[in-house]
Protein backbone atom coordinates (compact mmCIF):
# COMPACT_ATOMS: atom_id res chain seq x y z
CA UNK A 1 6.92 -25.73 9.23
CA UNK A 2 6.14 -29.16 7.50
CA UNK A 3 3.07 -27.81 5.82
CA UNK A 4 5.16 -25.62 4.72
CA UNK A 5 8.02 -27.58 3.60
CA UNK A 6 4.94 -29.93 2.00
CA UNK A 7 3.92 -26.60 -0.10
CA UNK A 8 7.62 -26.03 -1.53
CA UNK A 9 7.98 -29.47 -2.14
CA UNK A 10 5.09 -29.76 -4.29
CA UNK A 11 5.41 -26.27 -5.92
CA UNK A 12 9.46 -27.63 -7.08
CA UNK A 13 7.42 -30.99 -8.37
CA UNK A 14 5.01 -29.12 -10.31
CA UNK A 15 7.57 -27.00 -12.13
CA UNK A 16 9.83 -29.49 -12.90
CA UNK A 17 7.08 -31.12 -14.38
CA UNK A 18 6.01 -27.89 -16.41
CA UNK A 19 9.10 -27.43 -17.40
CA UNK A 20 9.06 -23.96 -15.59
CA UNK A 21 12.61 -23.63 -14.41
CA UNK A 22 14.06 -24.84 -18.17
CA UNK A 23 14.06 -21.53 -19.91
CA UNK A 24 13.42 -18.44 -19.86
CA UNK A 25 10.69 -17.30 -22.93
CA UNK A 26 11.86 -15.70 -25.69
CA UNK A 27 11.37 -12.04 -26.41
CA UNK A 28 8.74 -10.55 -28.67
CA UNK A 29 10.48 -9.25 -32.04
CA UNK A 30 8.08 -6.20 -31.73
CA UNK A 31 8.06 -4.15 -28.62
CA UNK A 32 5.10 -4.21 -26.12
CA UNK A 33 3.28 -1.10 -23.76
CA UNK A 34 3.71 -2.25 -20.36
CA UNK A 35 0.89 -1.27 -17.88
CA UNK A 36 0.27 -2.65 -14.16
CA UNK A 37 -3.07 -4.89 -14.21
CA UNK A 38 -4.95 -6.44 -11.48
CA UNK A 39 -7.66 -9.23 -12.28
CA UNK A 40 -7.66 -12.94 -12.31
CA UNK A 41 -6.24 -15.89 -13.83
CA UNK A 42 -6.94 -19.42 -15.01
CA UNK A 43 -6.11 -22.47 -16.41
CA UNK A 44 -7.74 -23.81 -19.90
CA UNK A 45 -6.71 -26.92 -21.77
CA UNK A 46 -3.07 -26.31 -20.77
CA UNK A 47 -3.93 -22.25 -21.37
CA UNK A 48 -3.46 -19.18 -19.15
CA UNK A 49 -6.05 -16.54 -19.16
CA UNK A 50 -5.81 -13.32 -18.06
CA UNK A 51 -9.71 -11.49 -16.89
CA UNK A 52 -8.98 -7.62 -15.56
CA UNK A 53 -11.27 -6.27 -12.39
CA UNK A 54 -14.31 -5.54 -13.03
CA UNK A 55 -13.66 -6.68 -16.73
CA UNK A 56 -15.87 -8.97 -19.07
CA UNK A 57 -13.33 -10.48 -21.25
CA UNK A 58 -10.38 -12.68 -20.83
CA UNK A 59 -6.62 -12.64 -22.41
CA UNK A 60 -4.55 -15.61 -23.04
CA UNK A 61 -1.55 -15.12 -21.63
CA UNK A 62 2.22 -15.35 -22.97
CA UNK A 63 4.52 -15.91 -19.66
CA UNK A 64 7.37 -14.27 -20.35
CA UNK A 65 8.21 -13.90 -16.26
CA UNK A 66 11.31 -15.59 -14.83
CA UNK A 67 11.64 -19.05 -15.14
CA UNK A 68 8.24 -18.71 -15.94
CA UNK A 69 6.92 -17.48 -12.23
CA UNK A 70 3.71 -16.99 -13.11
CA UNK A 71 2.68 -20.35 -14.57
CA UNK A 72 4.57 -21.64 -11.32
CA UNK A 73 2.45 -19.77 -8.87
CA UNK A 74 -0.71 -20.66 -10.54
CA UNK A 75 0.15 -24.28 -10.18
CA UNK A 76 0.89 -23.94 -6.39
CA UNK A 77 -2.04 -21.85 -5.61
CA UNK A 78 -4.44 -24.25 -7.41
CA UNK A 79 -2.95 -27.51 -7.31
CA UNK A 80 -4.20 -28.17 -10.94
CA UNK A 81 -7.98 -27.70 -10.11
CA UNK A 82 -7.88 -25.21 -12.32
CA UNK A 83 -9.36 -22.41 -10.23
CA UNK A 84 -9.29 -18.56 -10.54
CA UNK A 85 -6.63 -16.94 -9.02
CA UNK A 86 -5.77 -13.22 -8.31
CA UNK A 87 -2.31 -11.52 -9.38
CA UNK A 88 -1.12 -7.73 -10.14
CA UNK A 89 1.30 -8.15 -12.89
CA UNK A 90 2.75 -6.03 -15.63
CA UNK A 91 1.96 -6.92 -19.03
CA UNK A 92 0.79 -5.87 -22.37
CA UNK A 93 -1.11 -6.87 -25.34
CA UNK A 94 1.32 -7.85 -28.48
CA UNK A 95 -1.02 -7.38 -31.94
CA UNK A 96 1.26 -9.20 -33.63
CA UNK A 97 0.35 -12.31 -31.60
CA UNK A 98 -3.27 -12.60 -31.86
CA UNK A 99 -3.41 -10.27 -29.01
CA UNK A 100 -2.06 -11.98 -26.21
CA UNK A 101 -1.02 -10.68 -23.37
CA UNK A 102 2.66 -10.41 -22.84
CA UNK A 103 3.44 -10.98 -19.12
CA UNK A 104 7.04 -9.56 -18.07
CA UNK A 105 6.72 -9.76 -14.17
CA UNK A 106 4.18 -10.29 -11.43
CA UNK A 107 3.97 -7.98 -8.08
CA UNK A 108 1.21 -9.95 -6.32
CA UNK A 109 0.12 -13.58 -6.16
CA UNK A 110 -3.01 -14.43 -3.82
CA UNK A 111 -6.91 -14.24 -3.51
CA UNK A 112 -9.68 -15.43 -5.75
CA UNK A 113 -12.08 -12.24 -7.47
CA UNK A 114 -13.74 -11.00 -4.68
CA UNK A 115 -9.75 -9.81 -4.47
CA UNK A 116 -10.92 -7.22 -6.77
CA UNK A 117 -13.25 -6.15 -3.97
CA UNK A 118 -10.28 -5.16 -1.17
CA UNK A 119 -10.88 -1.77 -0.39
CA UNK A 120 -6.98 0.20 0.32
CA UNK A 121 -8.56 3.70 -0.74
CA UNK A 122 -7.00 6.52 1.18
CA UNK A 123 -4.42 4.02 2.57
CA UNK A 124 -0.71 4.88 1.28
CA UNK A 125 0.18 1.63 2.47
CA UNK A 126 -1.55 -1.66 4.31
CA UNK A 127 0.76 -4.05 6.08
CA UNK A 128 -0.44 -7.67 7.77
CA UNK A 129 1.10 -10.50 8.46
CA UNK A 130 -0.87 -13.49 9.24
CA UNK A 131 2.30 -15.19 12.07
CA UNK A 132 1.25 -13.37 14.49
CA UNK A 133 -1.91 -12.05 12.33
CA UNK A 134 -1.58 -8.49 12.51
CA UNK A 135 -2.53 -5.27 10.08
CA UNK A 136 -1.30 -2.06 9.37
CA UNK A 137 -3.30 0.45 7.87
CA UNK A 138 -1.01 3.45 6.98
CA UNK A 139 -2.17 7.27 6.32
CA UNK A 140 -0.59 10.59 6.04
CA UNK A 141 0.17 11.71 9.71
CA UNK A 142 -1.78 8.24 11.28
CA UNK A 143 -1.26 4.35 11.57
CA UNK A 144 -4.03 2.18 12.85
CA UNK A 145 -3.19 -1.12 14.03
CA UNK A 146 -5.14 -4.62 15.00
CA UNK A 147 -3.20 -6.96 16.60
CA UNK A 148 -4.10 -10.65 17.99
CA UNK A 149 -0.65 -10.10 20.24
CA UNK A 150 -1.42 -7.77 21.58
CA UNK A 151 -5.16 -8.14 21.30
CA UNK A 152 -6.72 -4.43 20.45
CA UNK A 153 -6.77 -1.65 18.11
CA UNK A 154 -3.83 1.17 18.23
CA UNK A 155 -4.22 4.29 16.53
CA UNK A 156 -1.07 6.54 16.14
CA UNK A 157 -0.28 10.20 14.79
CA UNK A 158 2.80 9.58 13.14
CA UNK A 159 5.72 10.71 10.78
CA UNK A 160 7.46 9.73 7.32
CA UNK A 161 10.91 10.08 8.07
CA UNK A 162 11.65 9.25 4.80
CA UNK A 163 9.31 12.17 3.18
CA UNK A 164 11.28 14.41 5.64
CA UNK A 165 14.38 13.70 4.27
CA UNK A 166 13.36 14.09 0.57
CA UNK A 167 11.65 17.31 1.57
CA UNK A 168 14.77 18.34 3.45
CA UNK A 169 17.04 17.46 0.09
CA UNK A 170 14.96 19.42 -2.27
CA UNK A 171 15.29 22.42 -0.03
CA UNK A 172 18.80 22.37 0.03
CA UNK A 173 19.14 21.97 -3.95
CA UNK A 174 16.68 24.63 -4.93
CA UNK A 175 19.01 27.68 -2.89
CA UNK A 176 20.01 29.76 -5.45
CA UNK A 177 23.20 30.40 -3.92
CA UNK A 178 24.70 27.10 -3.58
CA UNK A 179 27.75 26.76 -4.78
CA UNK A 180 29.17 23.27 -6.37
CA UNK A 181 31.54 22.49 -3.65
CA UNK A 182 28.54 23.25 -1.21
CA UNK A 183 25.97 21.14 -3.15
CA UNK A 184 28.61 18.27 -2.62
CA UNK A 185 29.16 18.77 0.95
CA UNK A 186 25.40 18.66 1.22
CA UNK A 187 24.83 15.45 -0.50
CA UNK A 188 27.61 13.89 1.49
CA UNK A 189 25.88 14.84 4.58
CA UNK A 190 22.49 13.89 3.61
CA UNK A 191 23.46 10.22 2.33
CA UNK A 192 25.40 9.65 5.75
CA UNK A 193 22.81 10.60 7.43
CA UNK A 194 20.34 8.55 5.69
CA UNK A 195 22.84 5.62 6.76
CA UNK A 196 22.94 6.87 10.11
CA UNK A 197 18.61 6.68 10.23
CA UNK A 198 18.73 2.97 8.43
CA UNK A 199 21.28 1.52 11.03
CA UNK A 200 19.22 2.92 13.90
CA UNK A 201 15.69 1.60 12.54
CA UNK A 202 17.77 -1.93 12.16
CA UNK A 203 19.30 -2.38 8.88
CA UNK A 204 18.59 -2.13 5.37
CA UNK A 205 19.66 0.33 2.94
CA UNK A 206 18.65 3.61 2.16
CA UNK A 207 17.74 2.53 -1.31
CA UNK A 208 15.77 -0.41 -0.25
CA UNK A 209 13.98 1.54 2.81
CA UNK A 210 11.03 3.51 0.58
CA UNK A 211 9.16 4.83 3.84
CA UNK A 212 9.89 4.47 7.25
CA UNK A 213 7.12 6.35 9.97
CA UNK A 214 7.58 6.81 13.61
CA UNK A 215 5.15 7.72 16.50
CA UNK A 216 5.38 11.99 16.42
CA UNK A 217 5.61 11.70 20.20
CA UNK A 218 9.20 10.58 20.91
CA UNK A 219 8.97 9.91 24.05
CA UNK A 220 6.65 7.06 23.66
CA UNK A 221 8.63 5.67 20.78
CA UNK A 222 5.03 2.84 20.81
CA UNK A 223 5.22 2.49 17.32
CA UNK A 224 7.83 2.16 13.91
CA UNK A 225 6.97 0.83 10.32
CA UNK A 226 9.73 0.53 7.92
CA UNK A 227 8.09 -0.25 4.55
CA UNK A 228 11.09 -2.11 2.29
CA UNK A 229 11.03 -2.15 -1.46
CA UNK A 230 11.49 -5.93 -1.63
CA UNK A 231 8.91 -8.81 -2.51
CA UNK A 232 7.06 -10.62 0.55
CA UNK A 233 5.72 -13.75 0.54
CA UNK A 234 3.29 -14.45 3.64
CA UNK A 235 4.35 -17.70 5.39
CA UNK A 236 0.91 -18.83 6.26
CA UNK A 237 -0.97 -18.29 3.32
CA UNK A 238 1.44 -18.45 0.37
CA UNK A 239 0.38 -14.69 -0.96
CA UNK A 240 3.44 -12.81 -2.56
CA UNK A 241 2.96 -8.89 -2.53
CA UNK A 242 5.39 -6.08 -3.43
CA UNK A 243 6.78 -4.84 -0.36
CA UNK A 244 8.30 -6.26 3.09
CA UNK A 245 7.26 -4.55 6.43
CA UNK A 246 8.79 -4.28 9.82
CA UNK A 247 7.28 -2.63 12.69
CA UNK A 248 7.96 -2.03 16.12
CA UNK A 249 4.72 -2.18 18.51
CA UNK A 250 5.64 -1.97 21.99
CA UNK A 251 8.79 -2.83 21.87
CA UNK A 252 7.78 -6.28 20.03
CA UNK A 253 9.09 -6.70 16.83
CA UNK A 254 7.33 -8.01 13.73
CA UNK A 255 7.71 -9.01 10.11
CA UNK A 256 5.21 -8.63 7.42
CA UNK A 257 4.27 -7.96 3.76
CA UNK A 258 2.87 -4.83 2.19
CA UNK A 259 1.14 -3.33 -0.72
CA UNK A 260 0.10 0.07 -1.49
CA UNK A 261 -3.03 1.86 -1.24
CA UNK A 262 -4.86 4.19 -3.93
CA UNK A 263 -6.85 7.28 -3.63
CA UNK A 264 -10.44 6.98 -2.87
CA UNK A 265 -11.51 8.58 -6.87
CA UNK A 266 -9.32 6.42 -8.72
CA UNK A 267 -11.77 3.10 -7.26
CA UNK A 268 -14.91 5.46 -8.51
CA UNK A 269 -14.44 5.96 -11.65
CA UNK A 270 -15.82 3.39 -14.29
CA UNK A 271 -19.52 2.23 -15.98
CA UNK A 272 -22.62 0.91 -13.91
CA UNK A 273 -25.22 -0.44 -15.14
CA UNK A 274 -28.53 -2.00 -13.86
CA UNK A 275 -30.95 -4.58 -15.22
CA UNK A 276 -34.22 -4.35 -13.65
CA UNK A 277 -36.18 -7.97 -13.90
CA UNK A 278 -38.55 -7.49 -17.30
CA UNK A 279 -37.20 -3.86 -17.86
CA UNK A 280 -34.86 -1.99 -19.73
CA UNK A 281 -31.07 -2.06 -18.93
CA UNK A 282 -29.83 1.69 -17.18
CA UNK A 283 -26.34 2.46 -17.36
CA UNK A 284 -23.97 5.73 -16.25
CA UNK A 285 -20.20 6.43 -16.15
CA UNK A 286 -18.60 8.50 -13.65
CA UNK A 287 -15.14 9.91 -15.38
CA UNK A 288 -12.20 10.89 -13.21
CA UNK A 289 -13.13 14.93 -14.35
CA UNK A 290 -16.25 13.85 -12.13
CA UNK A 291 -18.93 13.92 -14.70
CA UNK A 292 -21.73 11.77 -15.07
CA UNK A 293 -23.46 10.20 -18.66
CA UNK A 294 -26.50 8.65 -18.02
CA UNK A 295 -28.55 6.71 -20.67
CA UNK A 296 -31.75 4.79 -20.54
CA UNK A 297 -34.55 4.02 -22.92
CA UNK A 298 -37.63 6.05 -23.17
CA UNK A 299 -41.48 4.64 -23.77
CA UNK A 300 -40.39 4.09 -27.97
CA UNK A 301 -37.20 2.12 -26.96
CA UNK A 302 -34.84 5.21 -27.99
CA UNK A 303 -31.94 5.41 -25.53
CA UNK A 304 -31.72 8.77 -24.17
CA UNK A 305 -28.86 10.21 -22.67
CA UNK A 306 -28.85 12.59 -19.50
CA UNK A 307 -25.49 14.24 -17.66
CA UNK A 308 -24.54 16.11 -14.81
CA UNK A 309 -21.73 15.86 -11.90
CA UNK A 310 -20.82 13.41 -9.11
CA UNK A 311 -19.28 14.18 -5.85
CA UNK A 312 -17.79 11.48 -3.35
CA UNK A 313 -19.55 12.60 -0.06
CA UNK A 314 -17.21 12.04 3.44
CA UNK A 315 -20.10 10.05 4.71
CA UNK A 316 -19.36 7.04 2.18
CA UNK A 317 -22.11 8.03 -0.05
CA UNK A 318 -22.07 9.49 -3.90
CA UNK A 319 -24.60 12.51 -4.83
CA UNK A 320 -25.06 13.23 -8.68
CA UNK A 321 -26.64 16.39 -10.09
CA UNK A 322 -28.12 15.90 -13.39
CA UNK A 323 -30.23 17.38 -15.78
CA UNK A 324 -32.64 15.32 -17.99
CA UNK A 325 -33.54 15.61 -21.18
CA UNK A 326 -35.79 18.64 -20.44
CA UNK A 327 -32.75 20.73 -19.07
CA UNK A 328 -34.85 19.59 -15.40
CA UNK A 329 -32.52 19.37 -12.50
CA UNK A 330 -32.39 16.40 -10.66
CA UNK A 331 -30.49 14.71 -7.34
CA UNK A 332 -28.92 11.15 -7.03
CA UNK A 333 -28.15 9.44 -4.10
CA UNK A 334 -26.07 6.41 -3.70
CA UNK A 335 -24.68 4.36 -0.98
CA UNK A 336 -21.19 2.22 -1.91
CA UNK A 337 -21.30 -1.48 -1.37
CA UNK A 338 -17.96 -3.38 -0.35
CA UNK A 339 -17.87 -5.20 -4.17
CA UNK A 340 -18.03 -1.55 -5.94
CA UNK A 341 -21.83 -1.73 -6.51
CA UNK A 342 -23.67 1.53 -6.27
CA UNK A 343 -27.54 1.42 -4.38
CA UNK A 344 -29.89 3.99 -5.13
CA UNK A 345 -31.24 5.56 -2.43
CA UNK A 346 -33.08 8.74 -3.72
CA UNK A 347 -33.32 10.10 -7.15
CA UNK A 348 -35.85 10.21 -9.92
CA UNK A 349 -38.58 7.33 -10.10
CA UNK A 350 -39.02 7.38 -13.81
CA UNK A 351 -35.30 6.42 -14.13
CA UNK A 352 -34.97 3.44 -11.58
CA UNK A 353 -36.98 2.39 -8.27
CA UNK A 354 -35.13 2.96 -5.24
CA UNK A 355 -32.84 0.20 -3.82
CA UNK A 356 -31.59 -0.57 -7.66
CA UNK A 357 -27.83 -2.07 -7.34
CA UNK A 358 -25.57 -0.98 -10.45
CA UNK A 359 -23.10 -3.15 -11.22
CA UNK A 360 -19.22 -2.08 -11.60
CA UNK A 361 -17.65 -2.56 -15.40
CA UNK A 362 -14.32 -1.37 -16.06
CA UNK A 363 -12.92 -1.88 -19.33
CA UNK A 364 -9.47 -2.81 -19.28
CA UNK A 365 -8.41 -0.73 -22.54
CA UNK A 366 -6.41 -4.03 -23.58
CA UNK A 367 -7.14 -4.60 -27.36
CA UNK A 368 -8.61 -7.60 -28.72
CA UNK A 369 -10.11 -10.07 -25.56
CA UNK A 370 -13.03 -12.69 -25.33
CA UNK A 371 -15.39 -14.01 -23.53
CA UNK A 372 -14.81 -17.59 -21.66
CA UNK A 373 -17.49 -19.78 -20.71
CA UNK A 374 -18.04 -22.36 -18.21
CA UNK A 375 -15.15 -20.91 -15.84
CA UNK A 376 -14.93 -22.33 -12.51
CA UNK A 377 -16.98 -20.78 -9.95
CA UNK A 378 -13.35 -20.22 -8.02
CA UNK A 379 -12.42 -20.71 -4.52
CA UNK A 380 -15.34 -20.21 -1.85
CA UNK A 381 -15.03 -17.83 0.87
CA UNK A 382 -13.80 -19.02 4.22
CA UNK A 383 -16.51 -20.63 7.24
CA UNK A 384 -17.03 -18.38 9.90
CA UNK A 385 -15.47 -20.12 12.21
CA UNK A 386 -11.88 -19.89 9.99
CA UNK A 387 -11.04 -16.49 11.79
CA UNK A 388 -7.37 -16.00 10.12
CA UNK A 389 -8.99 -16.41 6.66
CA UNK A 390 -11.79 -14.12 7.85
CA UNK A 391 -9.88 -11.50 9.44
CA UNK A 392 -7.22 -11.23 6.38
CA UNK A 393 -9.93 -11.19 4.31
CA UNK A 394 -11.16 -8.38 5.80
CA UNK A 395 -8.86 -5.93 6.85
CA UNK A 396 -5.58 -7.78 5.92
CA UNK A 397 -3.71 -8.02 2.17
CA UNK A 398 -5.29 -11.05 0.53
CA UNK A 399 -7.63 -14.31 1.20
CA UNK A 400 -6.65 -17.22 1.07
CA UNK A 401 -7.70 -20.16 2.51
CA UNK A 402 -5.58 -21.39 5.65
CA UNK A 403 -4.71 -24.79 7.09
CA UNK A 404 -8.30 -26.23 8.39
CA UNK A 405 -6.70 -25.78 12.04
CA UNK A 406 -6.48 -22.51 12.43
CA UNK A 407 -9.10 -21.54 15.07
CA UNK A 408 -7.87 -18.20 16.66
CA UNK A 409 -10.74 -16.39 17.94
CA UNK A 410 -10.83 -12.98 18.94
CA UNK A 411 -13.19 -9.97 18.46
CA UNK A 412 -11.19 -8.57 15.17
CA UNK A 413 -12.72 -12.06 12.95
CA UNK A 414 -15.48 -10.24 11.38
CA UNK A 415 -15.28 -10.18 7.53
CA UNK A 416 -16.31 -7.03 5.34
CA UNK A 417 -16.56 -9.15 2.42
CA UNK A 418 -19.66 -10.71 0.82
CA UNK A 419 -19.99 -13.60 -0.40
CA UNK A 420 -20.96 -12.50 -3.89
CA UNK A 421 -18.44 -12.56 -6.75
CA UNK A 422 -17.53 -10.22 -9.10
CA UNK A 423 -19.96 -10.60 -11.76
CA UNK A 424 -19.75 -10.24 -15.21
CA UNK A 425 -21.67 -7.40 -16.96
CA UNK A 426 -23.89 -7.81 -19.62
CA UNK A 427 -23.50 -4.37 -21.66
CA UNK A 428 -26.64 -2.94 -23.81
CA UNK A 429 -24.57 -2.16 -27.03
CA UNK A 430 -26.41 0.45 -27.82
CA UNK A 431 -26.55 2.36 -24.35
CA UNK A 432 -22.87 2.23 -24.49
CA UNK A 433 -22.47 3.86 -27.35
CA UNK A 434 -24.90 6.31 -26.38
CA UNK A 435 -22.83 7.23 -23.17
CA UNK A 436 -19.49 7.06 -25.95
CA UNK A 437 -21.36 9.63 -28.06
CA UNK A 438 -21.38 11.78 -25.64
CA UNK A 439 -18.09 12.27 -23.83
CA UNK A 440 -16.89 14.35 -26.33
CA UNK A 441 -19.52 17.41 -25.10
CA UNK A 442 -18.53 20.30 -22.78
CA UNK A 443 -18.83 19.39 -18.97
CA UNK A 444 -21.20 21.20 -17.19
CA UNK A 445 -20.50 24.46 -16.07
């Protein structure tokens, strides 16, 4: 409680001193595309950047949050040493500024780049709450929990209430002979009973509920997660997400933040490239239609471009088939490291020796950006022996580093993050153009 009280104190100094909480910024006299990005940000001579995942270039940033949020949060998350920090915000680039990016609200506030890394593929929602730590990773028909209190991992087949009752609406309103009076009735009914479900679950509007899932068996009634469309702000670690949880385990209840998970393609898609030491750069893309462009450089220096297919594998692992430039068909094997990075493990030896490690580069699609040098090397990952950093940073929403006395140790500390940081990639120009060249010819058949 007085660390914490310490935190808010500062955090009110700092803005007061920033001027945060003066005004609000004034808005743009042209109007601005609003997209959710995820990346990092930091502070130069007074300056807020803005670098996307997996990104090379950086956006200065116009805060045009609340009372200036944003700038707030960076100054309590880095105490002016000017560190990277990570944030989901929504924002868009305004040409008529030089290209800045216009920042209009912030879902997420935690983490450093290796952020980036946190894998929530196939997840429709992870929960965690680091007093009592505790995560919840949420699936269609299953919820897996790890719990310090109780110590263990729970696995449940479970239920979206809330799904039911959507499902349940939309077969009411697509009879064909309802009649108006009984379409009223109906709705009537339904939002009662959607009361009825929120006051037993304990509280909270139907509007604000957005999923609620319950153990399929009822007699066991073990488990309950109510996912609430509210922002969260962890009370150990500082980290504001999207969503608030509650769940009931065992009877025991507990209160938590949330964020939501992708699908497992969506994290797939994007360039690699690889640098061998003293050879020529390789690159590919994978596109969400699941083809592959592959370019390299042949013995006269030409870049030569190759395509096929790519297949996510349930084992973890990505298979291409390709053809090269002699119409020759040809396998690729790849394991998927926890930073995004793909490994060879078979494929063709005039390409790349096995055990090559391609790189992830996304490209934001933000116009204008540069580069920055001389950034920070951001915060460092937490000692082994810090096992609530460790464990949130593993399986939880978002690292940060805790007070140096936290010392819980239990089986669940291991971390699945490395210690290596997003890295910036160095693009061959001409490769990429190569692979740009090409994405306008028919997929394979």
């Amino acid at each position: 409680m007085i660390r914490n009280a310490v935190c808010i104190t500062a955090f009110v100094a700092l803005l007061t001193l920033a001027g945060c909480a003066a005004k609000k910024s004034q808005p743009l006299a042209t109007p601005v595309s609003l997209q959710t990005l995820a990346g990092v940000i930091v502070e130069r001579a007074g300056v807020l950047w803005f670098q996307p995942c997996y990104e090379r270039l950086w956006w200065q940033i116009q805060d045009n949050t609340e009372q200036q949020e944003l700038t707030g949060y960076y100054r309590q998350f880095s105490m002016l040493s000017n560190e990277e920090l990570y944030v989901q915000l929504q924002g868009g680039v305004d040409p008529q500024q030089d290209n800045k990016l216009w920042v209009n609200s912030i879902d997420t506030v935690g983490g450093t780049a290796q952020t980036c890394n946190f894998r929530l593929e196939g997840l429709q929602f992870r929960a965690a709450s680091s007093d009592p730590v505790w995560v919840a990773d949420i699936m269609a028909g299953q919820v897996t929990v790890k719990s310090v209190n109780p110590l263990g991992s729970y696995s449940f087949q479970t239920v979206n209430e809330s799904e039911k009752a959507d499902n349940a609406s939309i077969n009411k309103t697509t009879e064909a002979d309802v009649t108006e009076t009984d379409a009223t009735e109906a709705k009537a009914t339904e939002e009662n009973g959607t009361a009825e479900a929120a006051e037993r679950s304990g509280g909270g509007s139907g509007s604000d509920v957005i999923a609620l899932y319950r153990e399929t068996v009822p007699a066991k009634k073990s488990l309950q997660i109510k996912i609430i469309q509210k922002r969260c702000v962890d009370s150990e670690t500082g980290t504001l997400l999207p969503f608030t949880a509650e769940m009931s385990l065992f009877g025991r209840l507990y209160q938590g933040c949330a964020r939501k998970g992708h699908p497992v393609n969506s994290e797939i898609n994007g360039f690699y490239w690889y640098q061998p030491e003293g050879g020529s750069q390789v690159m590919f893309k994978l596109s969400s239609d699941q083809r592959v462009q592959l370019v390299t450089r042949d013995s006269r220096g030409k870049a030569v471009a190759e395509r096929g297919r790519w297949q996510y594998l349930q084992s973890g692992k990505l298979i291409f088939s390709m053809r090269d430039a002699g119409q020759q068909e040809y396998l690729m094997l790849f394991t998927r490291e926890s930073d995004g990075r793909l490994v060879l493990q078979t494929g063709s030896e005039h390409l790349v020796s096995y055990g090559a490690a391609f790189k992830l580069w996304r490209p934001s699609g933000l116009s204008g950006g540069q580069l920055l040098t001389k950034l920070s090397a951001g915060r460092s990952a937490a000692a082994p022996g810090s096992s609530t950093e460790t464990l949130l940073s593993g399986i939880a929403s978002e690292a940060l580093q805790p007070p140096a006395s936290s010392s819980i140790q239990t089986s669940l500390t291991k971390s699945v993050l490395t210690d290596t940081r997003v890295q910036t990639a160095d693009i061959d120009d001409e490769l990429l153009n190569e692979i740009i060249v090409h994405e306008t010819d028919e997929p394979l058949k």
